[in-house]
PDB file of N, CA and C in Angstrom:
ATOM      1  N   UNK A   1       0.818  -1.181   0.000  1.00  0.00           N
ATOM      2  CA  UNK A   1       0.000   0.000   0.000  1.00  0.00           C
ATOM      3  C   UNK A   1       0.869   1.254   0.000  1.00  0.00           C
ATOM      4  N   UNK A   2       1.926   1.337   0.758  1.00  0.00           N
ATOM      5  CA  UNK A   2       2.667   2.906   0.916  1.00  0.00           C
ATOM      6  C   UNK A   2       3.603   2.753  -0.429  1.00  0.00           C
ATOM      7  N   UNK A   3       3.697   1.045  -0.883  1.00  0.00           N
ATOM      8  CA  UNK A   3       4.949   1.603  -2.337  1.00  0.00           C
ATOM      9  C   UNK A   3       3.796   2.422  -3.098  1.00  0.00           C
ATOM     10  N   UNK A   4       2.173   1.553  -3.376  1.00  0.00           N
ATOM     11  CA  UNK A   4       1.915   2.169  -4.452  1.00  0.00           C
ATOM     12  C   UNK A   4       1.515   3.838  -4.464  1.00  0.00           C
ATOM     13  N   UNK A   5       1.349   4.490  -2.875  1.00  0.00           N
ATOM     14  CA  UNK A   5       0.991   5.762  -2.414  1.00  0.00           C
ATOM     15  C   UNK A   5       1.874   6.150  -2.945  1.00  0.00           C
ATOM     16  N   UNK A   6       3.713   5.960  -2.668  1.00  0.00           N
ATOM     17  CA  UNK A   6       4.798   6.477  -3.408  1.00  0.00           C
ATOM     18  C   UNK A   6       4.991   6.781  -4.699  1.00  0.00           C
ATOM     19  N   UNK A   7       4.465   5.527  -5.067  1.00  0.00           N
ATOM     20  CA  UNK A   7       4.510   5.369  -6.634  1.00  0.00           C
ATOM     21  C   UNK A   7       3.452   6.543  -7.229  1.00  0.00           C
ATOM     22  N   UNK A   8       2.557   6.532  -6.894  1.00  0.00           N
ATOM     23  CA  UNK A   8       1.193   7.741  -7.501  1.00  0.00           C
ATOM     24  C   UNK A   8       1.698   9.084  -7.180  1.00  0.00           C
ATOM     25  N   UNK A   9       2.583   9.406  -6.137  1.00  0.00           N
ATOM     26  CA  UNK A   9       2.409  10.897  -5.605  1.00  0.00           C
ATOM     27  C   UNK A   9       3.594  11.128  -6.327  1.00  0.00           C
ATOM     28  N   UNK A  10       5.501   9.910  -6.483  1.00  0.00           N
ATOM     29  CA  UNK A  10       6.341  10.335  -6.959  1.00  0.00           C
ATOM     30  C   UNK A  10       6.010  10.577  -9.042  1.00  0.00           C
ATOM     31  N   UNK A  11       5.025   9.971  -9.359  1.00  0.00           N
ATOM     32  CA  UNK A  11       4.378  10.469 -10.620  1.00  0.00           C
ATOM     33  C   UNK A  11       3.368  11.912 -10.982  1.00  0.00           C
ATOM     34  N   UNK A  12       2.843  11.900  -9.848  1.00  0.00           N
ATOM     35  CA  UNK A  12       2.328  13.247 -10.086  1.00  0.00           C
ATOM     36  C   UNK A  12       3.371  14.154 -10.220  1.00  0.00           C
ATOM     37  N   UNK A  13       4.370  14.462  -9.101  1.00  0.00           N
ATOM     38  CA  UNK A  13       5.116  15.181  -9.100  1.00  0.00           C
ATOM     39  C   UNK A  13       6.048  15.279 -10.212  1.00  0.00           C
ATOM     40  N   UNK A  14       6.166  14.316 -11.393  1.00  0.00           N
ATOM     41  CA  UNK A  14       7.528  13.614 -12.397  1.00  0.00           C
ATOM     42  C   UNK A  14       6.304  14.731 -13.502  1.00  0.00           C
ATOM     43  N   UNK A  15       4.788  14.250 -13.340  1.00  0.00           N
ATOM     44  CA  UNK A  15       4.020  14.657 -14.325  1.00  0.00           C
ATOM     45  C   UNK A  15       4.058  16.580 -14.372  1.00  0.00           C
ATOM     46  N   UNK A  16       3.752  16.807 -13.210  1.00  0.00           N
ATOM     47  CA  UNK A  16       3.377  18.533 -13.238  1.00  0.00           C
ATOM     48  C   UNK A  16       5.052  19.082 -13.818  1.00  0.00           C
ATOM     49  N   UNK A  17       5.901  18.518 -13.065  1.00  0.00           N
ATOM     50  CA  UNK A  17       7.272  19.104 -13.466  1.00  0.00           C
ATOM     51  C   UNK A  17       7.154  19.074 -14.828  1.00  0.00           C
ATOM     52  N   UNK A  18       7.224  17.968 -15.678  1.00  0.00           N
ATOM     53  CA  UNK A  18       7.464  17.847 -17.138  1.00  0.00           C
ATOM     54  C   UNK A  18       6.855  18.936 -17.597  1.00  0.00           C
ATOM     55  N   UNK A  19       5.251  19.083 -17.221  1.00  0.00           N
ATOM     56  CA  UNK A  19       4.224  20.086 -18.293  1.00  0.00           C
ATOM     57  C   UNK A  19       4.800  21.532 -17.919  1.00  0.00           C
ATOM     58  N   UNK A  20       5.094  22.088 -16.775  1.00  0.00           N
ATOM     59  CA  UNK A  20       6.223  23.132 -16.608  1.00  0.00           C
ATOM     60  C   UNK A  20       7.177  23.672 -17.578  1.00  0.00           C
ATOM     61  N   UNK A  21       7.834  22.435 -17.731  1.00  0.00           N
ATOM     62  CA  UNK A  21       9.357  22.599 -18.835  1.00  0.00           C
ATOM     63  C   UNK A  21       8.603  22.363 -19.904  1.00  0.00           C
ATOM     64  N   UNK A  22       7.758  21.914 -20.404  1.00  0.00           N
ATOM     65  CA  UNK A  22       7.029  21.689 -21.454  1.00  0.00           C
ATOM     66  C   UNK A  22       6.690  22.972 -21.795  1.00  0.00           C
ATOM     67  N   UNK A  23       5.621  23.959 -20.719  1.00  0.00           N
ATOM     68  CA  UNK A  23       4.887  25.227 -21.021  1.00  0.00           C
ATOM     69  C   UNK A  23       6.205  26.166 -21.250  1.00  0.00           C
ATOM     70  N   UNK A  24       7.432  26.182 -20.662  1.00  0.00           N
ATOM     71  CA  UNK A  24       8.469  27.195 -20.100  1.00  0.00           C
ATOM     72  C   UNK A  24       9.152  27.541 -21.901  1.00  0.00           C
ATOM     73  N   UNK A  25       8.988  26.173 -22.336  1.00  0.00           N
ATOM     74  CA  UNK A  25       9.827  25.788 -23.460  1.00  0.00           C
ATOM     75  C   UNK A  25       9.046  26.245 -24.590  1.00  0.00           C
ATOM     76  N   UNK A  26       7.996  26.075 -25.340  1.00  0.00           N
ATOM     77  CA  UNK A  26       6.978  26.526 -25.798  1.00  0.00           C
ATOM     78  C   UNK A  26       5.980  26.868 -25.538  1.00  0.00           C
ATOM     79  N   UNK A  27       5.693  27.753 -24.181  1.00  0.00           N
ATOM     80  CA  UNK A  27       4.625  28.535 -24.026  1.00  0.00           C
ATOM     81  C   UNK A  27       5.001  29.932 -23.763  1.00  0.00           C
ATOM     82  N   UNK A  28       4.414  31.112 -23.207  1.00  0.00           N
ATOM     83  CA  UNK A  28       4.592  32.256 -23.330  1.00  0.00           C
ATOM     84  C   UNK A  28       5.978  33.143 -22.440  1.00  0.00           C
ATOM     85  N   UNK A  29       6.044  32.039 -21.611  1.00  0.00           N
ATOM     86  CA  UNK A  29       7.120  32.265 -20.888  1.00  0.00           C
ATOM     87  C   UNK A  29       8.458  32.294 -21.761  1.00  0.00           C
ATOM     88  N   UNK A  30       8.807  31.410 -22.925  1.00  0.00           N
ATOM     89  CA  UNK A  30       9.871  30.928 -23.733  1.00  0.00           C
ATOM     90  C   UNK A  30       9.721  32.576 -24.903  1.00  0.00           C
ATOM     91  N   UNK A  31       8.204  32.742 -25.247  1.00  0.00           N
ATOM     92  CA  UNK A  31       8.630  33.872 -26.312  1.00  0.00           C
ATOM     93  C   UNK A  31       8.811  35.420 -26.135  1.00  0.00           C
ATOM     94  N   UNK A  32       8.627  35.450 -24.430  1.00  0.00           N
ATOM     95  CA  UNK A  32       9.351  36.836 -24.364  1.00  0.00           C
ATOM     96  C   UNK A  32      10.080  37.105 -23.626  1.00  0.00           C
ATOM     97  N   UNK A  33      11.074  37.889 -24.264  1.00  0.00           N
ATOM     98  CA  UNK A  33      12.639  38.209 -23.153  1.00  0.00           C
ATOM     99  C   UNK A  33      11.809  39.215 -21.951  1.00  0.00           C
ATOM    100  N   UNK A  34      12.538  38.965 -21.580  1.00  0.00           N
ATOM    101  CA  UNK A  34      12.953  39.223 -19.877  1.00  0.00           C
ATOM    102  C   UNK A  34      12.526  40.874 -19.697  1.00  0.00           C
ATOM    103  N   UNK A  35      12.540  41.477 -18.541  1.00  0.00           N
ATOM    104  CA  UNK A  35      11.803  42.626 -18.791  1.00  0.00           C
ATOM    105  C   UNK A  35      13.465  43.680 -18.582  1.00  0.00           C
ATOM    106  N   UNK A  36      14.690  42.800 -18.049  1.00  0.00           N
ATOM    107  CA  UNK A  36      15.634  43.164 -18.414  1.00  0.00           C
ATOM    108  C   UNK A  36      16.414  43.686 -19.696  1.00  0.00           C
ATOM    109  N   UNK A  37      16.149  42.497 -20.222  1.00  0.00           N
ATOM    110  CA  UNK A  37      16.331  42.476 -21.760  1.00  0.00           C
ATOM    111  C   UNK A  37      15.456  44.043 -22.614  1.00  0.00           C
ATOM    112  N   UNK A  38      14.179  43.945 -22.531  1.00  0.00           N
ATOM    113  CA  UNK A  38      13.756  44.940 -23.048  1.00  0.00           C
ATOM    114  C   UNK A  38      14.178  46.366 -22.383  1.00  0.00           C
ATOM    115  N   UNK A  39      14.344  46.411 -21.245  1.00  0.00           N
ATOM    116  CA  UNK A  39      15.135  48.026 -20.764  1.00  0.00           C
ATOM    117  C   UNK A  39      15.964  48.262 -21.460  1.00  0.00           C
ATOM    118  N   UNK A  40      16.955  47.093 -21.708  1.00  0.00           N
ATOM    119  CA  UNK A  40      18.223  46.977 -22.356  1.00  0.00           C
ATOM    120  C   UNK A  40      18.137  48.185 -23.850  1.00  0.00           C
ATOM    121  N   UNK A  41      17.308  47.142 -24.326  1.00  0.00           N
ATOM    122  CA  UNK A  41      17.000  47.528 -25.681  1.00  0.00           C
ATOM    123  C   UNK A  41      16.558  48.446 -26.078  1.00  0.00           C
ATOM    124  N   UNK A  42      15.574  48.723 -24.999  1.00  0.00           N
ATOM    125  CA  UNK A  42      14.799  50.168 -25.113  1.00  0.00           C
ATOM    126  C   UNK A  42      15.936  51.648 -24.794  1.00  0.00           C
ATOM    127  N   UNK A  43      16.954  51.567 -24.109  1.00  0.00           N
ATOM    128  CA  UNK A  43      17.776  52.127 -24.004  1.00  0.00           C
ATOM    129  C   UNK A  43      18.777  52.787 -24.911  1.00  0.00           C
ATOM    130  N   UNK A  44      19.219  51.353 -25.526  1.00  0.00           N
ATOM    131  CA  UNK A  44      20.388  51.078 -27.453  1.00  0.00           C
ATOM    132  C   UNK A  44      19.278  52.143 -27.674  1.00  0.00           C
ATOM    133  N   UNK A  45      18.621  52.094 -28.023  1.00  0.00           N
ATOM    134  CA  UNK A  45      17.277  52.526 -29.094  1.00  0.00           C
ATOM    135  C   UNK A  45      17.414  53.810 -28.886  1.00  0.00           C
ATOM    136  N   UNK A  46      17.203  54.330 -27.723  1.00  0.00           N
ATOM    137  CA  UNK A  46      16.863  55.493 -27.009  1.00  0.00           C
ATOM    138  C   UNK A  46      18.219  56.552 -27.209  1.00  0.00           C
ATOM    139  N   UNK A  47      19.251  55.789 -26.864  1.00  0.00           N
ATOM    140  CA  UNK A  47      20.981  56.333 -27.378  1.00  0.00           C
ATOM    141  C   UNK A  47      20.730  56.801 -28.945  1.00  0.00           C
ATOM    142  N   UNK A  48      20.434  55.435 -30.061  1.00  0.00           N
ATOM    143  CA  UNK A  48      20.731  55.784 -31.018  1.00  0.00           C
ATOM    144  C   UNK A  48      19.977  56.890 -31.799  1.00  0.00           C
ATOM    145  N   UNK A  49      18.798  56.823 -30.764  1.00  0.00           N
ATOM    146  CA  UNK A  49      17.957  58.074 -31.853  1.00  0.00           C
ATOM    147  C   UNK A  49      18.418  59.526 -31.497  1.00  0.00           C
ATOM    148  N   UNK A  50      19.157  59.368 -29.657  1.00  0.00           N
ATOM    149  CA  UNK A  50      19.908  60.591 -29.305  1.00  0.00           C
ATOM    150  C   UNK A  50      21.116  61.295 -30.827  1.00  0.00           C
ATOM    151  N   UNK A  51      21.749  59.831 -31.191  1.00  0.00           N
ATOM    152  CA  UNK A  51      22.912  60.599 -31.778  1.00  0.00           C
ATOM    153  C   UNK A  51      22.431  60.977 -32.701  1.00  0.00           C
ATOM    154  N   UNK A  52      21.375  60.193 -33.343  1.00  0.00           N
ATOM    155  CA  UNK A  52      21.113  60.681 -35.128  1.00  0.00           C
ATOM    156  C   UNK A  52      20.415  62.007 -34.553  1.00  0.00           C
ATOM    157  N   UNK A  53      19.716  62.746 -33.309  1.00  0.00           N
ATOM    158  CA  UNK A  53      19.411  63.479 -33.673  1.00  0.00           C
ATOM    159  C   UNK A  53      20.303  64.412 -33.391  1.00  0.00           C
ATOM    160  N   UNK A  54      20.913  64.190 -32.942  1.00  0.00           N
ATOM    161  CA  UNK A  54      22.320  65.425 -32.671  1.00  0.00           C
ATOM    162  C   UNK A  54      23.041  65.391 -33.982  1.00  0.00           C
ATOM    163  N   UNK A  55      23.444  64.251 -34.820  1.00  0.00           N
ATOM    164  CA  UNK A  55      23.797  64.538 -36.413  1.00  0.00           C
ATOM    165  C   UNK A  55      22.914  65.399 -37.315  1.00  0.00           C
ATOM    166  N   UNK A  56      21.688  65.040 -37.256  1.00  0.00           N
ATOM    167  CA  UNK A  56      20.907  65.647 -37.802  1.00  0.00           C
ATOM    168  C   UNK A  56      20.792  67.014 -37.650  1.00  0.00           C
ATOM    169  N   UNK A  57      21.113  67.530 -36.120  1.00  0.00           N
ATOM    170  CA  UNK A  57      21.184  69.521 -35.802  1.00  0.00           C
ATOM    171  C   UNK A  57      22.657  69.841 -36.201  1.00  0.00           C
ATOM    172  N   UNK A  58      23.748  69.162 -36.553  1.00  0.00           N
ATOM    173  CA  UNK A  58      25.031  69.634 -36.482  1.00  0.00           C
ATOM    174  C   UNK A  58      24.976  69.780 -38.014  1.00  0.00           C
ATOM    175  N   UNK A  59      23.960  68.204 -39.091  1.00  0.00           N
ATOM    176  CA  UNK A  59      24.097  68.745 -40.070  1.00  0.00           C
ATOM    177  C   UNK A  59      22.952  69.972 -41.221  1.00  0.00           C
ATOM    178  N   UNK A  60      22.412  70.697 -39.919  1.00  0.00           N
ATOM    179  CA  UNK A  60      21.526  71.757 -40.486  1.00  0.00           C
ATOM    180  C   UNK A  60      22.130  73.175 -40.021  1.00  0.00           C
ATOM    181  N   UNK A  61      23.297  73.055 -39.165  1.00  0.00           N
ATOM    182  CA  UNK A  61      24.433  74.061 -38.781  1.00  0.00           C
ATOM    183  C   UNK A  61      24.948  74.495 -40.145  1.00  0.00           C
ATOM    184  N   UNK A  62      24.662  75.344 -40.893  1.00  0.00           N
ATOM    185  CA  UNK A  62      25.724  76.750 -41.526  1.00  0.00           C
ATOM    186  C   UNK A  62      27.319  76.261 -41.407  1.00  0.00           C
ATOM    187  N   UNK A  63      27.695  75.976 -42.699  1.00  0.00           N
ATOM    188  CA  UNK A  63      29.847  76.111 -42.298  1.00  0.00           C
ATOM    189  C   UNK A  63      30.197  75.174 -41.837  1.00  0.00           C
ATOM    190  N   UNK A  64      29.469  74.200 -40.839  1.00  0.00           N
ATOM    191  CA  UNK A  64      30.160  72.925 -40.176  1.00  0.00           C
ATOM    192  C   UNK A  64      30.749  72.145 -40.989  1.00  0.00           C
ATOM    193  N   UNK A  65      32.007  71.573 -40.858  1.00  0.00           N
ATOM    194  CA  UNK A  65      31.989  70.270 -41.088  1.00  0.00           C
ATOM    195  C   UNK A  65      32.597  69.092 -40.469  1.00  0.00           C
ATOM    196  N   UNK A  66      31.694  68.530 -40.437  1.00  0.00           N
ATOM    197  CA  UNK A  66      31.563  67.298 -39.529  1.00  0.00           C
ATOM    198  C   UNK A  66      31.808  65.902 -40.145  1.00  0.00           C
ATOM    199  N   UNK A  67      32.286  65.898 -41.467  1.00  0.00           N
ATOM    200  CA  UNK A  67      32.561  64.561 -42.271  1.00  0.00           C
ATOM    201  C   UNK A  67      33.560  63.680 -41.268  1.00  0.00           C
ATOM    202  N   UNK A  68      34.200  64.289 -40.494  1.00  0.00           N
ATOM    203  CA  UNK A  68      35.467  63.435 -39.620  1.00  0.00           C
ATOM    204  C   UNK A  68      34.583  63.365 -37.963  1.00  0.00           C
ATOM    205  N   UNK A  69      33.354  63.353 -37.875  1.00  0.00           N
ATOM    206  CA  UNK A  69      32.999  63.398 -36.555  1.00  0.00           C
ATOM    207  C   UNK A  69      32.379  62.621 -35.926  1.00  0.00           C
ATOM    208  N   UNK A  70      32.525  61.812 -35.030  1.00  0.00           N
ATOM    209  CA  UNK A  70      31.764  60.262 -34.891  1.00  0.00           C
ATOM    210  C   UNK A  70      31.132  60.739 -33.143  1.00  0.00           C
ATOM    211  N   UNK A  71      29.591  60.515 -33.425  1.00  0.00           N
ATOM    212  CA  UNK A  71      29.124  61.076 -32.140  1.00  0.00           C
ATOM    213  C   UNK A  71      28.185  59.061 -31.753  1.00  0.00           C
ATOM    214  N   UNK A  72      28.748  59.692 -30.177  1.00  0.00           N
ATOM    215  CA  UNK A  72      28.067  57.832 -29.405  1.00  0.00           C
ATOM    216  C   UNK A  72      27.463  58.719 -28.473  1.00  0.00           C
ATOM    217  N   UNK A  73      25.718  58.073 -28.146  1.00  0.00           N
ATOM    218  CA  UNK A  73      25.254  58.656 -27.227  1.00  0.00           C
ATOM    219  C   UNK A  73      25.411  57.759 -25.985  1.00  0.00           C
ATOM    220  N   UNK A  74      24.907  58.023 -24.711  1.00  0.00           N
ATOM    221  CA  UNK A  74      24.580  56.914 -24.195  1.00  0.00           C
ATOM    222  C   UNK A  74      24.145  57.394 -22.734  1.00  0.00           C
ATOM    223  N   UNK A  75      23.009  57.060 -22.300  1.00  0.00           N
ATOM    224  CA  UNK A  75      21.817  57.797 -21.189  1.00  0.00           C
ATOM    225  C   UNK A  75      21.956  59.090 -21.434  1.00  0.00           C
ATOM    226  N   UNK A  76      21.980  59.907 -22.669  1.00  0.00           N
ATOM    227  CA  UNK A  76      21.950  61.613 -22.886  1.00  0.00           C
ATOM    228  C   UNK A  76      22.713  61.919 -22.750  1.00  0.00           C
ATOM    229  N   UNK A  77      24.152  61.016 -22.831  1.00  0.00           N
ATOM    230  CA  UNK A  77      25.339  62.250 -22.722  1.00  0.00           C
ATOM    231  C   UNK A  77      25.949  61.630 -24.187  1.00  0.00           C
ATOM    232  N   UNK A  78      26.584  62.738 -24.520  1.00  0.00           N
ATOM    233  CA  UNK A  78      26.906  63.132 -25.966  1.00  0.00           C
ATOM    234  C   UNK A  78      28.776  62.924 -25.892  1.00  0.00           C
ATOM    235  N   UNK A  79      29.240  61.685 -26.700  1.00  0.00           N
ATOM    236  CA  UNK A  79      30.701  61.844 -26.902  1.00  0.00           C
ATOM    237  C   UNK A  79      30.934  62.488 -28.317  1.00  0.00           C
ATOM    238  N   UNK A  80      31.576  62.775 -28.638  1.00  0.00           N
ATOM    239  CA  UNK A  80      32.213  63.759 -29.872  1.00  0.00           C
ATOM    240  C   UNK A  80      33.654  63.129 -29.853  1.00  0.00           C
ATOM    241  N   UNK A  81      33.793  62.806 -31.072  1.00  0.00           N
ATOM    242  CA  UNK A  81      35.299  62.375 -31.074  1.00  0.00           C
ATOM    243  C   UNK A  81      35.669  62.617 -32.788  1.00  0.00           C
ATOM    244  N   UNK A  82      36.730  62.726 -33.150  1.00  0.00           N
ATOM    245  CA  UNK A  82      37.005  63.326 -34.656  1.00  0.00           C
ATOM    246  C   UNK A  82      37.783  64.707 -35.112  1.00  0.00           C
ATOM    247  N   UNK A  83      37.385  65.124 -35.667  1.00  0.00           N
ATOM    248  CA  UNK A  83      38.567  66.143 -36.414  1.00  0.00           C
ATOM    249  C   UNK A  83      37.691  67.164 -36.867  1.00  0.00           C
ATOM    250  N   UNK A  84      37.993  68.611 -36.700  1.00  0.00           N
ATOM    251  CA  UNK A  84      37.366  69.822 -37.669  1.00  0.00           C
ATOM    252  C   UNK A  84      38.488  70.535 -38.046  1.00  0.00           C
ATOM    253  N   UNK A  85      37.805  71.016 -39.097  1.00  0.00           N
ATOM    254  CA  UNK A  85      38.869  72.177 -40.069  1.00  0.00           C
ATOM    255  C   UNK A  85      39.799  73.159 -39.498  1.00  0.00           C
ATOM    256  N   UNK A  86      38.974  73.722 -38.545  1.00  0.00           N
ATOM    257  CA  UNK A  86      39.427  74.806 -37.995  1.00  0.00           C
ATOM    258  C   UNK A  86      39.239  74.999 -36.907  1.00  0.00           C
ATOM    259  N   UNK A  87      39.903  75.338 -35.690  1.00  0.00           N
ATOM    260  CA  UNK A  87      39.396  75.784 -34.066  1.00  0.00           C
ATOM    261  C   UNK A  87      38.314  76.557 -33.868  1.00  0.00           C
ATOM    262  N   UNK A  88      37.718  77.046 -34.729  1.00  0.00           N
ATOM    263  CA  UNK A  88      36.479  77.441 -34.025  1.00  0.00           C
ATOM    264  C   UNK A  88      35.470  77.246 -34.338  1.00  0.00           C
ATOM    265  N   UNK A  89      35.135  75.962 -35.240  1.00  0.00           N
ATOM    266  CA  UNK A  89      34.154  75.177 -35.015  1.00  0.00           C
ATOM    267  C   UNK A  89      34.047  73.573 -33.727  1.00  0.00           C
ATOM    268  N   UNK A  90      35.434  73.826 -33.095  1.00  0.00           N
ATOM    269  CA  UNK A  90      34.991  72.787 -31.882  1.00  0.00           C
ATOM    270  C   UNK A  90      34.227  73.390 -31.049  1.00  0.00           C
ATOM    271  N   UNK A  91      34.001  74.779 -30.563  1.00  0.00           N
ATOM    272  CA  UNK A  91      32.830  74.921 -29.181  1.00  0.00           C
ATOM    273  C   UNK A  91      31.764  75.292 -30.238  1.00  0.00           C
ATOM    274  N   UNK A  92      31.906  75.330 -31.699  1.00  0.00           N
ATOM    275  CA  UNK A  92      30.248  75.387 -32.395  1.00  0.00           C
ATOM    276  C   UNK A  92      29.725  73.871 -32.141  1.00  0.00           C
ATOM    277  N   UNK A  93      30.380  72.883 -32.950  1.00  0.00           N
ATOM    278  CA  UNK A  93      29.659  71.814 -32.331  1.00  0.00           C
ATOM    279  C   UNK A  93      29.210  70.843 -31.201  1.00  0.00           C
ATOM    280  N   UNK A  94      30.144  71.385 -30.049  1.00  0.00           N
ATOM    281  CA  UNK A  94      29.720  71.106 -28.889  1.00  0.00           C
ATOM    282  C   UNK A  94      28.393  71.595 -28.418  1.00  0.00           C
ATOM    283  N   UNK A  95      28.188  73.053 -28.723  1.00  0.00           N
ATOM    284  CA  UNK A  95      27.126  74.240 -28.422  1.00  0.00           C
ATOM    285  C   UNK A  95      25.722  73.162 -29.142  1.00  0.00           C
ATOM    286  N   UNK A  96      25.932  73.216 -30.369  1.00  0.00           N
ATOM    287  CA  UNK A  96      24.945  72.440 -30.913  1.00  0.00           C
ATOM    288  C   UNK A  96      24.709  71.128 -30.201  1.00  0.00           C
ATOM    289  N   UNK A  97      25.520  70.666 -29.759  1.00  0.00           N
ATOM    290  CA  UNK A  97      25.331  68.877 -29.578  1.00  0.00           C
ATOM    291  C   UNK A  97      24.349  69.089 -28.388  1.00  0.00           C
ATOM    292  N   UNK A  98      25.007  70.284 -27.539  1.00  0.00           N
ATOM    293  CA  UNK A  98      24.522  70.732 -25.693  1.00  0.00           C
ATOM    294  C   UNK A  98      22.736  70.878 -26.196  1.00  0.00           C
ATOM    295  N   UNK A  99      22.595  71.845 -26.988  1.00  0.00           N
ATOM    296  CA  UNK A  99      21.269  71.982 -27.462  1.00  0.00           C
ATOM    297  C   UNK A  99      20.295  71.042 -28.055  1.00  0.00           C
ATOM    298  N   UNK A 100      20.578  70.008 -28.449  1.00  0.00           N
ATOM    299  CA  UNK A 100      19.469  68.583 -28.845  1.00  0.00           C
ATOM    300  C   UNK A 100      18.632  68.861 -27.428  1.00  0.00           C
ATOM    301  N   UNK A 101      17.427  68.791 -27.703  1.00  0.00           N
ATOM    302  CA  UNK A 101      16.671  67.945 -26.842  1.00  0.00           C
ATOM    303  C   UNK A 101      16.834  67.042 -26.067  1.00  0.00           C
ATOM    304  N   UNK A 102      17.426  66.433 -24.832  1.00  0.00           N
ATOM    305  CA  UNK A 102      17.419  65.052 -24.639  1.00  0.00           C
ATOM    306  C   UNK A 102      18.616  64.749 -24.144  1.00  0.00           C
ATOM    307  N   UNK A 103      19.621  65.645 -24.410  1.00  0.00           N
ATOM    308  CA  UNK A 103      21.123  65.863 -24.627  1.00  0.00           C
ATOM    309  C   UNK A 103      21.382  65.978 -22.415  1.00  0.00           C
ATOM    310  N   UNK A 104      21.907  65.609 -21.746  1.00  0.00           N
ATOM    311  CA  UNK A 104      22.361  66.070 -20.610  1.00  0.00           C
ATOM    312  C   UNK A 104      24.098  66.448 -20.563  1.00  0.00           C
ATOM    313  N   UNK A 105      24.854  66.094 -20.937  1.00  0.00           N
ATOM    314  CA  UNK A 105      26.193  66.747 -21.644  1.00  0.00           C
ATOM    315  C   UNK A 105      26.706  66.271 -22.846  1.00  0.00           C
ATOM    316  N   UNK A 106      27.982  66.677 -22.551  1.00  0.00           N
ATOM    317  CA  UNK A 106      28.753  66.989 -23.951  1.00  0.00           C
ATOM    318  C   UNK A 106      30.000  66.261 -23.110  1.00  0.00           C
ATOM    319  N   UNK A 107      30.903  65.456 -23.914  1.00  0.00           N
ATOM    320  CA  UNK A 107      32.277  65.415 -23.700  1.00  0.00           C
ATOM    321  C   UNK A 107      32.519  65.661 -25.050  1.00  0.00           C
ATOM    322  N   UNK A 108      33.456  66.692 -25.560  1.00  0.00           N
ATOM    323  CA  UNK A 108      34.280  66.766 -26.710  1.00  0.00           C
ATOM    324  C   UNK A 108      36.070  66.335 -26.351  1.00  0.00           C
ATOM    325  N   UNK A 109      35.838  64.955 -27.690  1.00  0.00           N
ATOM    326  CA  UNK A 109      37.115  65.038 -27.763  1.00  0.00           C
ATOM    327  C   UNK A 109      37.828  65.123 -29.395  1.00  0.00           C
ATOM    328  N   UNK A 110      37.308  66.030 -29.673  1.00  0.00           N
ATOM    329  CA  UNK A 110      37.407  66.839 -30.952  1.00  0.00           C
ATOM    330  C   UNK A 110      38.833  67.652 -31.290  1.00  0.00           C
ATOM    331  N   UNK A 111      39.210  67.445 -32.117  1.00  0.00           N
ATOM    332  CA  UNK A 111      40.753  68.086 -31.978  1.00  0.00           C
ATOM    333  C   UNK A 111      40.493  68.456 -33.779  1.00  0.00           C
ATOM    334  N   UNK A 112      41.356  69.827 -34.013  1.00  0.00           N
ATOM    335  CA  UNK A 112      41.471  70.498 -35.329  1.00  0.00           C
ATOM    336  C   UNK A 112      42.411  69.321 -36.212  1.00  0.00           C
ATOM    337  N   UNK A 113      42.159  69.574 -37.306  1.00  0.00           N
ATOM    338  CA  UNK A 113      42.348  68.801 -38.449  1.00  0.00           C
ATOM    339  C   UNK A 113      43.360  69.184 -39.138  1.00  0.00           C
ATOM    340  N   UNK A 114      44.727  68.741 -38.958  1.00  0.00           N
ATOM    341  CA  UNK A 114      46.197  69.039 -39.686  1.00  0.00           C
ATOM    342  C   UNK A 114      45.929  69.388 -41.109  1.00  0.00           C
ATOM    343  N   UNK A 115      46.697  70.193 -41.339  1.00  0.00           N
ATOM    344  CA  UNK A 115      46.993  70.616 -42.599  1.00  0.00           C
ATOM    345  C   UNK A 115      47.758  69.492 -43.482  1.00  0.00           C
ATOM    346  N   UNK A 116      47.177  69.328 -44.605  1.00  0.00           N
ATOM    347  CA  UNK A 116      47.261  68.239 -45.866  1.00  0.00           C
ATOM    348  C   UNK A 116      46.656  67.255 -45.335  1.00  0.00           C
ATOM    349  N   UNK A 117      45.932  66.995 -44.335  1.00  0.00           N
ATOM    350  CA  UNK A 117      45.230  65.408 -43.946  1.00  0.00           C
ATOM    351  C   UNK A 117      43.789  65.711 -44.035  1.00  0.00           C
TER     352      UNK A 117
END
């Protein structure tokens, strides 16, 4: 009598586990990431639309040029790294970058652009 009590209760328990890993594996739990995962992402996202829109105001700036200028956002702060023509378009495009919407600083590491390069 107590093997077959064993026997019935250590099967229930063999049974619910399986349908678990069963549901975990192909049920709704398996097709969406983590709510980590999506901050994550939502973040990348959130950076990248920072920089394009800071490219986008530097390239509606008058005189700039910014062909040598590689901007990374990341939680609203603005890196600048690259080369300009002349010294006094590095605090123009900083000024601009400070001004985006969304923008909380600026690091420039922007340096003037040698002659013949």
């Amino acid at each position: 009598m107590y093997s077959k009590l064993l026997f019935v209760r250590t099967a229930g328990i063999a049974l619910c586990v399986s349908l678990s890993f069963g549901f975990a594996e192909s049920g709704a739990w398996a097709q969406q990431p983590s709510n980590a995962t999506n901050t994550v992402k939502s973040e990348h996202a959130a950076d990248r639309a920072l920089a394009r829109s800071v490219r986008k105001a530097l390239d509606r700036q008058k005189g700039l040029d910014i062909d040598d200028v590689r901007i990374l956002a990341k939680h609203g702060e603005i890196g600048l790294d690259g080369t300009v023509p002349d010294g006094s378009q590095l605090q123009t495009v900083s000024s601009v970058a400070a001004s985006v919407p969304g923008v909380k600083a600026v690091h420039s590491y922007l340096s003037v652009r040698e002659e013949g390069n």
